[in-house]
N, C-alpha and C. Protein backbone atom coordinates (compact mmCIF):
# COMPACT_ATOMS: atom_id res chain seq x y z
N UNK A 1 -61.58 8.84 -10.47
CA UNK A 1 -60.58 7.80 -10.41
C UNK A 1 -60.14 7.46 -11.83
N UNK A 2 -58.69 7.27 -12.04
CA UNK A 2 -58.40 6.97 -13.26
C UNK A 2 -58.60 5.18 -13.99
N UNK A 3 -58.93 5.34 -15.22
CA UNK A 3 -59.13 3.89 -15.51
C UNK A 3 -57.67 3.49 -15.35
N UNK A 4 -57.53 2.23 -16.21
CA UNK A 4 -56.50 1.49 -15.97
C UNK A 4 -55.88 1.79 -17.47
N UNK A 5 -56.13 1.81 -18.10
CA UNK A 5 -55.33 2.27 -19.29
C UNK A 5 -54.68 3.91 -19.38
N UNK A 6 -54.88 4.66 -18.38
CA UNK A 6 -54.51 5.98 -18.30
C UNK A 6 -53.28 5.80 -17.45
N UNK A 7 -53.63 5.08 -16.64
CA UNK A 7 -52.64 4.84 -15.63
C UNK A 7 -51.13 3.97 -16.23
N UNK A 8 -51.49 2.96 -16.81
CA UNK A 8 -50.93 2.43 -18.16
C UNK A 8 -50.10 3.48 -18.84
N UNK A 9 -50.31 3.94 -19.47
CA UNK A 9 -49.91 5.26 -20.56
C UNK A 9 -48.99 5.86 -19.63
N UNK A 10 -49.30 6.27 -18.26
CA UNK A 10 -48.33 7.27 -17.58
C UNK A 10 -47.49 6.57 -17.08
N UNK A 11 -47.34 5.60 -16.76
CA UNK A 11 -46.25 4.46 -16.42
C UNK A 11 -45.21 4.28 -17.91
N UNK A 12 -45.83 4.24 -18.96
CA UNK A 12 -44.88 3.98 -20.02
C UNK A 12 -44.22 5.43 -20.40
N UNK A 13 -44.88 6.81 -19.94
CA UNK A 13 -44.30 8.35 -20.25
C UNK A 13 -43.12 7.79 -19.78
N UNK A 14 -43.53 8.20 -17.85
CA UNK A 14 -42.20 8.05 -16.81
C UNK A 14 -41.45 7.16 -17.60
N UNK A 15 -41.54 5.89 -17.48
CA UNK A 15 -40.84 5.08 -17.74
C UNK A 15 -39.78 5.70 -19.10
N UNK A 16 -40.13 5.97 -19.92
CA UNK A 16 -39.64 6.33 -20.98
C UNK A 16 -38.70 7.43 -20.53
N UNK A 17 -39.28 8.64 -19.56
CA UNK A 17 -38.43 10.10 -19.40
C UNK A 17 -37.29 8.99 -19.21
N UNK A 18 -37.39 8.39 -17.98
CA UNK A 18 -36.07 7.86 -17.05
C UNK A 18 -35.06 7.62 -18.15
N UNK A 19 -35.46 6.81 -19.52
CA UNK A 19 -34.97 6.08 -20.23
C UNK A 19 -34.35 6.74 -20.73
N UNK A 20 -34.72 8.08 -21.24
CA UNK A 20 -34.18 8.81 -21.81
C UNK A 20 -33.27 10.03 -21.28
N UNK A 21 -33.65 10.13 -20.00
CA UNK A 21 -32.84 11.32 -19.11
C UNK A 21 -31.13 10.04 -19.15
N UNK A 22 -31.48 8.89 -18.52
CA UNK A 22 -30.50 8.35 -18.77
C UNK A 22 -29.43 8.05 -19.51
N UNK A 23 -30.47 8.21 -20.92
CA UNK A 23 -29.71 7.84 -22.75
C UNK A 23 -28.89 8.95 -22.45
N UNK A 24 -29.57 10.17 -22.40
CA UNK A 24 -28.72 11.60 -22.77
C UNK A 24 -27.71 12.57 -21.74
N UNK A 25 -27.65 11.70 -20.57
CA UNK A 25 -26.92 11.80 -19.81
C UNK A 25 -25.71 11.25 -19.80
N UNK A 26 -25.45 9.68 -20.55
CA UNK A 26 -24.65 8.66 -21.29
C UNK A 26 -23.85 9.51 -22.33
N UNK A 27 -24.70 10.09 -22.99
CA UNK A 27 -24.22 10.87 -24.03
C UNK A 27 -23.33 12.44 -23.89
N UNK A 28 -23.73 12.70 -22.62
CA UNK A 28 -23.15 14.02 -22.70
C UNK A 28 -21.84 13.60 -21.98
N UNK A 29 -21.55 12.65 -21.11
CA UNK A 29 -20.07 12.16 -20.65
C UNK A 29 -19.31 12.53 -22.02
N UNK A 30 -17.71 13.07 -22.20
CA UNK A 30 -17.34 12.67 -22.62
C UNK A 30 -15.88 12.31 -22.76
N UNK A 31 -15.11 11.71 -23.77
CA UNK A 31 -13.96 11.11 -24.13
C UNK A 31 -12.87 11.41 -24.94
N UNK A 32 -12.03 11.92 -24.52
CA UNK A 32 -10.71 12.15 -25.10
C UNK A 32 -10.16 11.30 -25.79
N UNK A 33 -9.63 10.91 -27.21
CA UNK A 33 -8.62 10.15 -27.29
C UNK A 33 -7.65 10.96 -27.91
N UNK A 34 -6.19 10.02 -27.74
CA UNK A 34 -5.12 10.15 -28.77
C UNK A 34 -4.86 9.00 -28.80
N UNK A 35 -4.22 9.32 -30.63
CA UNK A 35 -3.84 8.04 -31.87
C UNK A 35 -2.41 7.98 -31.88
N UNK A 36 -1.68 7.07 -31.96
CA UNK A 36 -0.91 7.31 -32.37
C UNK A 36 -0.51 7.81 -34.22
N UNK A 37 1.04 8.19 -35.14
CA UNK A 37 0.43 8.48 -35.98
C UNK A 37 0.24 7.31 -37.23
N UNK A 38 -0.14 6.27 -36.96
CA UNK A 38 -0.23 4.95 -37.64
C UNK A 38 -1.62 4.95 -37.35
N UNK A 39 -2.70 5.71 -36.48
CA UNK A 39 -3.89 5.26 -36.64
C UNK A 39 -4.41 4.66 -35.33
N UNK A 40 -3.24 3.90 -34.53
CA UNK A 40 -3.78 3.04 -33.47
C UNK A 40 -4.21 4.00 -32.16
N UNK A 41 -5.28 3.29 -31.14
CA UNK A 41 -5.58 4.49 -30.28
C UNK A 41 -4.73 4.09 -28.91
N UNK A 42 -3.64 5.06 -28.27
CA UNK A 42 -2.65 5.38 -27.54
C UNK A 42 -3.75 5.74 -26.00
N UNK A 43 -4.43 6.17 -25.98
CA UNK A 43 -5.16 6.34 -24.73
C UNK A 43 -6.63 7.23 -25.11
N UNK A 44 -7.50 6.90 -23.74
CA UNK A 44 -8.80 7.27 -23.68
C UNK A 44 -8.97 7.94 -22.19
N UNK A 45 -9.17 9.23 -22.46
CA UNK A 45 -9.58 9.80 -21.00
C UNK A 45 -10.65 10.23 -20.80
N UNK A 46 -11.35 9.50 -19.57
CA UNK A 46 -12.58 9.86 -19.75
C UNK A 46 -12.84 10.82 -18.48
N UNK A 47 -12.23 11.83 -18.53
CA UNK A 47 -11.90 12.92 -17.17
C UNK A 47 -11.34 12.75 -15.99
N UNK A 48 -11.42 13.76 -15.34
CA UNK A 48 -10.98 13.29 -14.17
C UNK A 48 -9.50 12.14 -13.63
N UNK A 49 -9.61 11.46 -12.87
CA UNK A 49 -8.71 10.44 -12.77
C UNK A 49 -8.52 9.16 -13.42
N UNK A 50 -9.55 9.06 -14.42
CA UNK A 50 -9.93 7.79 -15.62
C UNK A 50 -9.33 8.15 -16.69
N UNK A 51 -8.30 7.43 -16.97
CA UNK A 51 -7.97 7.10 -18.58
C UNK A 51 -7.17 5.71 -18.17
N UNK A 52 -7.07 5.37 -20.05
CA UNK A 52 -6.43 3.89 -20.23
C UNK A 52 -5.45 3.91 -21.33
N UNK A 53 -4.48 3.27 -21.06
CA UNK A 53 -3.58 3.79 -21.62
C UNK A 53 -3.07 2.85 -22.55
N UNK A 54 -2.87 2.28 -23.85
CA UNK A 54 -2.67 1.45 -24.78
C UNK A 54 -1.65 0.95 -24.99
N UNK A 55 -0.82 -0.10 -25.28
CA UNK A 55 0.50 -0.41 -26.14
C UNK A 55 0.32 -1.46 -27.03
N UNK A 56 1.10 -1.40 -27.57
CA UNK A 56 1.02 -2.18 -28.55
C UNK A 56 2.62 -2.84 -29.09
N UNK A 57 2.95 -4.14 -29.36
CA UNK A 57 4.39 -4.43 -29.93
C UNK A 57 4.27 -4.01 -31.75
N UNK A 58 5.37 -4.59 -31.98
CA UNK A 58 6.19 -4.06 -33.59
C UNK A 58 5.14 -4.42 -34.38
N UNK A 59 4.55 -5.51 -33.96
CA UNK A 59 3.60 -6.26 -35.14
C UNK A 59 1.88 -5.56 -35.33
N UNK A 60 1.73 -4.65 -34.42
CA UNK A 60 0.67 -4.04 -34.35
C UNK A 60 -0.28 -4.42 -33.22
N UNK A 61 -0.37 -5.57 -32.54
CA UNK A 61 -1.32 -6.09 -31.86
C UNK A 61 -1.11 -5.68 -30.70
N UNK A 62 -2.33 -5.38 -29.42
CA UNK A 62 -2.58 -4.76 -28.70
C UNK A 62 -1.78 -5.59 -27.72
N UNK A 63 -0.78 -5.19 -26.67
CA UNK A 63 -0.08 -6.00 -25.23
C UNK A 63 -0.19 -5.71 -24.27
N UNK A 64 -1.13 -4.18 -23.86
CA UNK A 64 -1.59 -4.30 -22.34
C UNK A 64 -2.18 -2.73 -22.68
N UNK A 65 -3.28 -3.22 -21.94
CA UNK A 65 -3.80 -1.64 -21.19
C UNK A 65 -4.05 -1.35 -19.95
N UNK A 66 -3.64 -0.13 -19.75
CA UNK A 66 -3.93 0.20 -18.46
C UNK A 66 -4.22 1.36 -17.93
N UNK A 67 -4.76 1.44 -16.20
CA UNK A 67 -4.56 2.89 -15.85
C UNK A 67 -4.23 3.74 -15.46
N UNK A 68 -4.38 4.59 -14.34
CA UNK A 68 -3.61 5.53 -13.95
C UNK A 68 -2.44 4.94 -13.03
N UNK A 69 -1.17 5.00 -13.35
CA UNK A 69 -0.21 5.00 -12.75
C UNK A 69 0.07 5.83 -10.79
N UNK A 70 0.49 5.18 -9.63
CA UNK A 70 0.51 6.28 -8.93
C UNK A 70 1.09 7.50 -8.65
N UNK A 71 2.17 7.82 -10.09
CA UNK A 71 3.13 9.39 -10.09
C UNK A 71 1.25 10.17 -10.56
N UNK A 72 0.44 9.15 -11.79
CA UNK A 72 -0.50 9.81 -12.46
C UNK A 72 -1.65 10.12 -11.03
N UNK A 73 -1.93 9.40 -10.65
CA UNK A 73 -2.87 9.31 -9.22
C UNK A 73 -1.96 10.68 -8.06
N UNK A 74 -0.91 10.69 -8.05
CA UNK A 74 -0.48 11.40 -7.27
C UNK A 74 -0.96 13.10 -8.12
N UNK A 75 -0.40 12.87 -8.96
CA UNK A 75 -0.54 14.15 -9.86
C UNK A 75 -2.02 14.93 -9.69
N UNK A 76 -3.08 13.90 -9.65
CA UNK A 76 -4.10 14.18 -9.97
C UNK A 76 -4.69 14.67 -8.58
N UNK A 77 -4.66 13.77 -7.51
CA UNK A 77 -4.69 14.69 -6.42
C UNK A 77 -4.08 15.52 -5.97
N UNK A 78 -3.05 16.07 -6.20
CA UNK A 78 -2.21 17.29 -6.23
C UNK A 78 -2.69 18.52 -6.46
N UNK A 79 -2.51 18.54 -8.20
CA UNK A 79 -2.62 19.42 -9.24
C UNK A 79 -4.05 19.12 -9.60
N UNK A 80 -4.80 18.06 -10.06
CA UNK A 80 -6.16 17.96 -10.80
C UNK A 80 -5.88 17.71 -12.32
N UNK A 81 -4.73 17.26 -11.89
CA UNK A 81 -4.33 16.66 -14.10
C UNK A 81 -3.85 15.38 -13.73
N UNK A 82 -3.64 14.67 -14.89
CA UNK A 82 -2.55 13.41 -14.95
C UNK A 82 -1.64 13.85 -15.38
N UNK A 83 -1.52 14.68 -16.01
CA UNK A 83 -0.19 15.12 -17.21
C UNK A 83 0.71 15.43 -16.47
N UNK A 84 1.71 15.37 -16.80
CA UNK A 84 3.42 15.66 -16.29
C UNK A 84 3.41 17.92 -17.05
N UNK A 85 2.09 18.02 -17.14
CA UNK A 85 2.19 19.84 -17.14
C UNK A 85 1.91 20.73 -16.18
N UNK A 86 2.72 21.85 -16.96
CA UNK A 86 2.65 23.17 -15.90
C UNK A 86 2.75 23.00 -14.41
N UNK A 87 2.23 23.49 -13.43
CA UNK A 87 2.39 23.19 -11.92
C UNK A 87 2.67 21.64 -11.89
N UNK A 88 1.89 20.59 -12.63
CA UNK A 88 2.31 19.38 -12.04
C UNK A 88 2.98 18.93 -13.25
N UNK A 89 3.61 19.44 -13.25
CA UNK A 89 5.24 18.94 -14.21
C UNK A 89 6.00 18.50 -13.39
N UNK A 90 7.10 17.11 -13.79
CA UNK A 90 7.39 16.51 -12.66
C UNK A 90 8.70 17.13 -12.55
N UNK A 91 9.30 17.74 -13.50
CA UNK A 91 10.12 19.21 -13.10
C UNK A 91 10.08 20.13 -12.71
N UNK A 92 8.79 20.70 -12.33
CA UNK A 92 8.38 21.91 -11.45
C UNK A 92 8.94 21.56 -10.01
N UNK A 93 9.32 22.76 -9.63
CA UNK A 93 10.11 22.62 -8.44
C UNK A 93 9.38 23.49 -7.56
N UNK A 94 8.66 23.56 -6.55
CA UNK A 94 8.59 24.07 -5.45
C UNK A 94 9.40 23.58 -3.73
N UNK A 95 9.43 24.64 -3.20
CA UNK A 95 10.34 23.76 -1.77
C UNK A 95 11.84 23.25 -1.95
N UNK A 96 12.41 24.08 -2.98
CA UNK A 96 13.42 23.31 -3.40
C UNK A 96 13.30 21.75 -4.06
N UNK A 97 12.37 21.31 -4.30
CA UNK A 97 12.29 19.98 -4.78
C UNK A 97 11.19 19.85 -6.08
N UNK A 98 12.13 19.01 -6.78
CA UNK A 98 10.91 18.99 -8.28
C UNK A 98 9.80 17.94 -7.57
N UNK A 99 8.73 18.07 -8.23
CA UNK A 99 7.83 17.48 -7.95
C UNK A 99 8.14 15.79 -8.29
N UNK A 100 8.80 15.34 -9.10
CA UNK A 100 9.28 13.73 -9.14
C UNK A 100 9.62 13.66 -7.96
N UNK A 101 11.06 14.19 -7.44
CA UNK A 101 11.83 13.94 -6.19
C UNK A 101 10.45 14.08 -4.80
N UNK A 102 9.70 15.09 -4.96
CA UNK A 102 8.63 14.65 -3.80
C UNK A 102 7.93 14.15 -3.93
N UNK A 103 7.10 13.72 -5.38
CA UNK A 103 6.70 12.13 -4.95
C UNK A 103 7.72 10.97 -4.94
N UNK A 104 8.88 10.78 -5.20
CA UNK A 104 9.53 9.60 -4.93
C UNK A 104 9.85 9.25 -3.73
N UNK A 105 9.77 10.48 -2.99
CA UNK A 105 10.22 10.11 -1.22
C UNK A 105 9.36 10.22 -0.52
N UNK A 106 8.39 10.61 -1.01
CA UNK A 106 6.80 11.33 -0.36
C UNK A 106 6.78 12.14 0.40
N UNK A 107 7.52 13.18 -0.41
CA UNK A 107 7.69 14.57 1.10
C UNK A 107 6.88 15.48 0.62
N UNK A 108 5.80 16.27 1.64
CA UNK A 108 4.97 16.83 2.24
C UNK A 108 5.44 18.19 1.28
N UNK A 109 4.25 18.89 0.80
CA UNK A 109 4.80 20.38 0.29
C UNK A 109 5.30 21.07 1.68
N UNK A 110 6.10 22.22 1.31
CA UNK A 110 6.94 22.47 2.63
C UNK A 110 7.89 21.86 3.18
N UNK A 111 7.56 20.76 3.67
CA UNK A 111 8.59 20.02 3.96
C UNK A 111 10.02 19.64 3.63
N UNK A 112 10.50 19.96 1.64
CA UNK A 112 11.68 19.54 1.98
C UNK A 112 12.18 18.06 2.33
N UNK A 113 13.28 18.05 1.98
CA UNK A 113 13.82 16.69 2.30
C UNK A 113 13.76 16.58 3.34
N UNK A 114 14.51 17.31 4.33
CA UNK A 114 14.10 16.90 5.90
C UNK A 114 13.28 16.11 6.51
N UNK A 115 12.29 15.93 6.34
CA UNK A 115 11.39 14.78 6.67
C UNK A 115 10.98 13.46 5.84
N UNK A 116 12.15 13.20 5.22
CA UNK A 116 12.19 11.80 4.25
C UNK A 116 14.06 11.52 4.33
N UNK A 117 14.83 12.26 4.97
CA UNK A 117 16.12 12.20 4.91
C UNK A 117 16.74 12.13 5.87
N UNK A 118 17.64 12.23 6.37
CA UNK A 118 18.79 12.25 6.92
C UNK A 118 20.56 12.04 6.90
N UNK A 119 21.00 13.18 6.97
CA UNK A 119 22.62 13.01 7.30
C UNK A 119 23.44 13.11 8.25
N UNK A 120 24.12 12.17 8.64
CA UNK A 120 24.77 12.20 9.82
C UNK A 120 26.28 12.30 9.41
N UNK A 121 27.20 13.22 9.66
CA UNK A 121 28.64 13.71 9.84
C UNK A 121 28.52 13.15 11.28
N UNK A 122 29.34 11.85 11.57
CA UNK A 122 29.69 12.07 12.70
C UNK A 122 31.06 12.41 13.12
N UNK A 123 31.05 13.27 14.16
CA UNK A 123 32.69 13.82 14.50
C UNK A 123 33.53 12.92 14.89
N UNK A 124 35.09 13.41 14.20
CA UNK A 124 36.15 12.17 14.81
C UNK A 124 35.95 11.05 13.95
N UNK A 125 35.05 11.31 12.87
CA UNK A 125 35.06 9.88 11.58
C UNK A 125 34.99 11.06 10.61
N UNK A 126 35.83 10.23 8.91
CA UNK A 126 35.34 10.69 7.59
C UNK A 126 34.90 9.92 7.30
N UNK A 127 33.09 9.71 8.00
CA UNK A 127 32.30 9.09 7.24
C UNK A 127 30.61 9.95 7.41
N UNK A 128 30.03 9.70 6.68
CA UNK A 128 29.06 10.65 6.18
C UNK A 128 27.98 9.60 6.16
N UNK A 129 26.92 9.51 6.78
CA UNK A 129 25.65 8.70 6.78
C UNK A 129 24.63 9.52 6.31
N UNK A 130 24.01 8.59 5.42
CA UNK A 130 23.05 9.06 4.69
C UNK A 130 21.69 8.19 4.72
N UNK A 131 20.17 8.39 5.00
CA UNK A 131 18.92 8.05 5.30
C UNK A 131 18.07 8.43 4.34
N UNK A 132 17.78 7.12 3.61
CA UNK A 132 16.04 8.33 2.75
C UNK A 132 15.27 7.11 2.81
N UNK A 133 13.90 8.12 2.08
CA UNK A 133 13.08 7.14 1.86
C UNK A 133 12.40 6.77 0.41
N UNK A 134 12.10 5.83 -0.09
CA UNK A 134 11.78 5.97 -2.11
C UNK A 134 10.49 4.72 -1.82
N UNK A 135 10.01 5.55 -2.76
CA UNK A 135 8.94 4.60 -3.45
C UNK A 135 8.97 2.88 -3.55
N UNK A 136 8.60 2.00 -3.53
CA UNK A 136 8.64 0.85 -4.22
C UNK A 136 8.37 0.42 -4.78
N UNK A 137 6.65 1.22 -5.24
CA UNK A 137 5.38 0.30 -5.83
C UNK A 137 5.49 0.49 -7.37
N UNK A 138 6.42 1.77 -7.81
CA UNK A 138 6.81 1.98 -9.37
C UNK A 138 7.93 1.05 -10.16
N UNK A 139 8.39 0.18 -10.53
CA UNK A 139 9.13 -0.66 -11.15
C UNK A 139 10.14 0.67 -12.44
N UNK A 140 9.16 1.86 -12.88
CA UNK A 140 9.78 2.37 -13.94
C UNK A 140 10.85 3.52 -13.01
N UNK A 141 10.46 3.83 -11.42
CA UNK A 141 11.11 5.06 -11.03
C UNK A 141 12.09 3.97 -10.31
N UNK A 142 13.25 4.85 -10.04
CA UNK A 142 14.59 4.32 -9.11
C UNK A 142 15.00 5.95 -8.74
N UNK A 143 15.21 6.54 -7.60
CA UNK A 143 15.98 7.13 -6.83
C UNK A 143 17.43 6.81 -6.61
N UNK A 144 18.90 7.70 -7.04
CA UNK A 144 19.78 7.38 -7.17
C UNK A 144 20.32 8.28 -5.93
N UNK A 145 21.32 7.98 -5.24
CA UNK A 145 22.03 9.04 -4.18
C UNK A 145 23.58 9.88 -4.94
N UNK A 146 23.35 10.53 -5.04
CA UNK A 146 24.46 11.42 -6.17
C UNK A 146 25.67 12.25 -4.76
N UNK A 147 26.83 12.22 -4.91
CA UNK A 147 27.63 12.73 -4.48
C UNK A 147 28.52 13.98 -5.61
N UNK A 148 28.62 15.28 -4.78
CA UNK A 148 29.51 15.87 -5.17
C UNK A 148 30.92 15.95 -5.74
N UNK A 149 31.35 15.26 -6.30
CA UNK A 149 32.95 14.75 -6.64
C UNK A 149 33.79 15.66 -6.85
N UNK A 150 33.20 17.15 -7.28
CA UNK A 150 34.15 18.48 -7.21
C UNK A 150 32.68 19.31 -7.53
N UNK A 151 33.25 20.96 -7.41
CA UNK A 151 32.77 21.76 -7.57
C UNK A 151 31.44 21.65 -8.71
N UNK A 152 30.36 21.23 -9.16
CA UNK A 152 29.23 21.10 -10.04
C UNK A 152 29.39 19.63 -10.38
N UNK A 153 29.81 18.94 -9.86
CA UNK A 153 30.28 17.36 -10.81
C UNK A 153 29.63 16.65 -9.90
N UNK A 154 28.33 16.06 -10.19
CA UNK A 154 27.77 14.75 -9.46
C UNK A 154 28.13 13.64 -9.98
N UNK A 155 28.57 12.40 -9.41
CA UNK A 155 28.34 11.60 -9.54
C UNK A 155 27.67 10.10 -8.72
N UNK A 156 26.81 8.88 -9.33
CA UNK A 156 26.44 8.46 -8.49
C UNK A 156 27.10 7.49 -7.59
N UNK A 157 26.66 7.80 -6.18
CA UNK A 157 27.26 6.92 -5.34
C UNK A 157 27.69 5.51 -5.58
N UNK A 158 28.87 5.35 -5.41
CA UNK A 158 29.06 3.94 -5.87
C UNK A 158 29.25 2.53 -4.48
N UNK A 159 29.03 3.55 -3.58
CA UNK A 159 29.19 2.59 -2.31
C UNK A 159 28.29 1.88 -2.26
N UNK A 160 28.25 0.94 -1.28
CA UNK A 160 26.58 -0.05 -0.97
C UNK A 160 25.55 0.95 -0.04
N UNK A 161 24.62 0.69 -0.88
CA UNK A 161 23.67 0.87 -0.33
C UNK A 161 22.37 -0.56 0.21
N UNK A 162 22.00 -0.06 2.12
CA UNK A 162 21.00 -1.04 2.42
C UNK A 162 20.21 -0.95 2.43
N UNK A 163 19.04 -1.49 2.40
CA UNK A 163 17.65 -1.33 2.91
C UNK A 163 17.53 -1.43 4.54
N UNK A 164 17.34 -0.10 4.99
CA UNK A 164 16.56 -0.55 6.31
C UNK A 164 15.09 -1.03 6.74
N UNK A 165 14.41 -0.69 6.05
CA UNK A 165 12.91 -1.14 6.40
C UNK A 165 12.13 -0.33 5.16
N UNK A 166 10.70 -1.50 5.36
CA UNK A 166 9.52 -1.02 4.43
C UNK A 166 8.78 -0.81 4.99
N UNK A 167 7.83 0.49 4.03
CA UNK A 167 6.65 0.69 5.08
C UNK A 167 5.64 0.91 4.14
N UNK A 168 4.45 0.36 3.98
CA UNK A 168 4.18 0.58 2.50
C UNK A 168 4.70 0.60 1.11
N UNK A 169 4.00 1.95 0.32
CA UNK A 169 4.54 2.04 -0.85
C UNK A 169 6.39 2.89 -0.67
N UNK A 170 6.57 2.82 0.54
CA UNK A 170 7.88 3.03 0.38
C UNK A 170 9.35 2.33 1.14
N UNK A 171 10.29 2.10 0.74
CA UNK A 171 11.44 1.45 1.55
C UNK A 171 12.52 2.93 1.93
N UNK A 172 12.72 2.52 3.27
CA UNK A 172 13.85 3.31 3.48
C UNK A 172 15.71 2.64 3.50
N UNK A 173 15.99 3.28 2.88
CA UNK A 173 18.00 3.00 2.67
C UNK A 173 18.40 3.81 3.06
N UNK A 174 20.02 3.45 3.26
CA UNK A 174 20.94 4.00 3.47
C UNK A 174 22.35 3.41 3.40
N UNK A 175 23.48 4.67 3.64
CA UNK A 175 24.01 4.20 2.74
C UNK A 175 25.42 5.05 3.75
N UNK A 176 27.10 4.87 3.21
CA UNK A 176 27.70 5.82 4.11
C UNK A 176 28.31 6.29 2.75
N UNK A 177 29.11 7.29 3.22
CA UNK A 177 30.06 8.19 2.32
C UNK A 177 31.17 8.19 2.91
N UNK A 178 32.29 7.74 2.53
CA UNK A 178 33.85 8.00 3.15
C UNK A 178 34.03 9.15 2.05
N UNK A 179 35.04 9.84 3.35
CA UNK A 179 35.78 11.24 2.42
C UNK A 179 36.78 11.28 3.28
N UNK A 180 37.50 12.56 2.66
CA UNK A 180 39.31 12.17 3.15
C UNK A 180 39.31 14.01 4.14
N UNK A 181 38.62 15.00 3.84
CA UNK A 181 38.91 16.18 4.58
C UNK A 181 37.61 16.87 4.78
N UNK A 182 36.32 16.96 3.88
CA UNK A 182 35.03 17.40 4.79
C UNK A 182 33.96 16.44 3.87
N UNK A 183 33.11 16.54 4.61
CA UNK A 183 31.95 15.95 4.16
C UNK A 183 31.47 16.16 2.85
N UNK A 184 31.11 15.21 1.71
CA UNK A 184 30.59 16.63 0.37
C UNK A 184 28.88 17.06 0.85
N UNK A 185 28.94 17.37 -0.62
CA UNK A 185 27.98 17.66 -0.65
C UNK A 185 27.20 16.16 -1.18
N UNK A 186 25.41 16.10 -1.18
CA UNK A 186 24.54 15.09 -1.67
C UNK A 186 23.31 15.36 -2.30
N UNK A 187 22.85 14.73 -2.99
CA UNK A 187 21.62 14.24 -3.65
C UNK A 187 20.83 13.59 -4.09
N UNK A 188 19.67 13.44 -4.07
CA UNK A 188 18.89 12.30 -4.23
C UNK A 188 18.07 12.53 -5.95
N UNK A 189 18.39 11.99 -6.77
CA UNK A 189 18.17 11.96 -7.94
C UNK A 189 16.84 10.99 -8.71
N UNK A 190 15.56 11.18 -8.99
CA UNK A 190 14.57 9.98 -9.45
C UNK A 190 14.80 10.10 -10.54
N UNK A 191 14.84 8.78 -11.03
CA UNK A 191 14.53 8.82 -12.65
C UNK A 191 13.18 7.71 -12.90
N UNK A 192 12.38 8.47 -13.77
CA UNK A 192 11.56 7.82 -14.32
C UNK A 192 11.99 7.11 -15.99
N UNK A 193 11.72 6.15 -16.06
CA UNK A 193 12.17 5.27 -17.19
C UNK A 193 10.30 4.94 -17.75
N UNK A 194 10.58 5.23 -19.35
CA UNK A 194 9.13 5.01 -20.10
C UNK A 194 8.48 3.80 -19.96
């Protein structure tokens, strides 16, 4: 049988491994930053779907941090990056659609607008109905509805557009198009603003 001071001693080993499997487990995580080039630190990623992201006003002092955005959250379950690169570049286009435009309407790879859209030509009218659906929860993205005005020439719709309903992180609008001999053509345009 062991005395009590042996027993002692092996309680403070363990104790210690734990302490230390722990320390050096702490330690092997690690952390990305970028500076801006004044020195100040612009963000910290600490893999995966974690980083924080810095600003700062004119005078130097820190005015908000934060984290992953949901274009960045979307990205990341997507692709497995935050970054606006390569496959999840929000200009990469698969399905006919850049990857902004399908997360702004939340359409399904494959899918296509078709299942976030709709146009209705109805016959015996020059009017052109138009259905989508956009994001809400981003303040920096807006979805614009772009009309054909001639051959390569978009411009944006200037008619009213309504809200029909919310459903979550997204609202659906719509909107009509008068034209004088066929329907044009349309588009749905996101812009992200910094």
């Amino acid at each position: 049988m062991a005395d009590f001071g042996t027993i002692c001693w092996k309680v403070k080993v363990f104790t210690l491994a734990i302490f230390l499997g722990l320390f050096c487990g702490a330690l092997q995580a690690s952390v990305t930053y970028t500076y801006s080039p004044d020195g100040r630190i612009k963000s910290a990623d600490y893999g995966g779907s974690s980083r924080i992201t810095y600003s700062y006003d004119d005078a130097g002092d820190l005015i908000s941090s934060k984290g992953p955005s949901p274009l960045e959250l979307w990205r990341y379950s997507s692709f497995g990056t935050l970054d606006s690169i390569g496959l999840a570049s929000d200009s990469a286009i698969s399905d006919g659609l850049s990857n902004l435009l399908r997360f702004s309407i939340g359409a399904a790879t494959g899918d296509g607008l078709s299942s976030r859209t709709t146009a209705v030509d109805d016959p015996g009218t020059t009017t052109l109905s138009i259905s989508w659906w956009a994001r809400n929860d981003m303040p920096t993205l807006s979805v614009q509805l772009e009309i054909e005005a001639s051959p390569g020439v978009w411009a944006t719709h200037s008619g009213s557009v309504t809200t029909v309903t919310t459903s979550g992180a997204y609202t659906q609008y719509e909107a009509e198009v008068l034209y004088s001999t066929s329907a044009p053509a349309w588009r749905l345009t996101p812009t992200l603003l910094p």
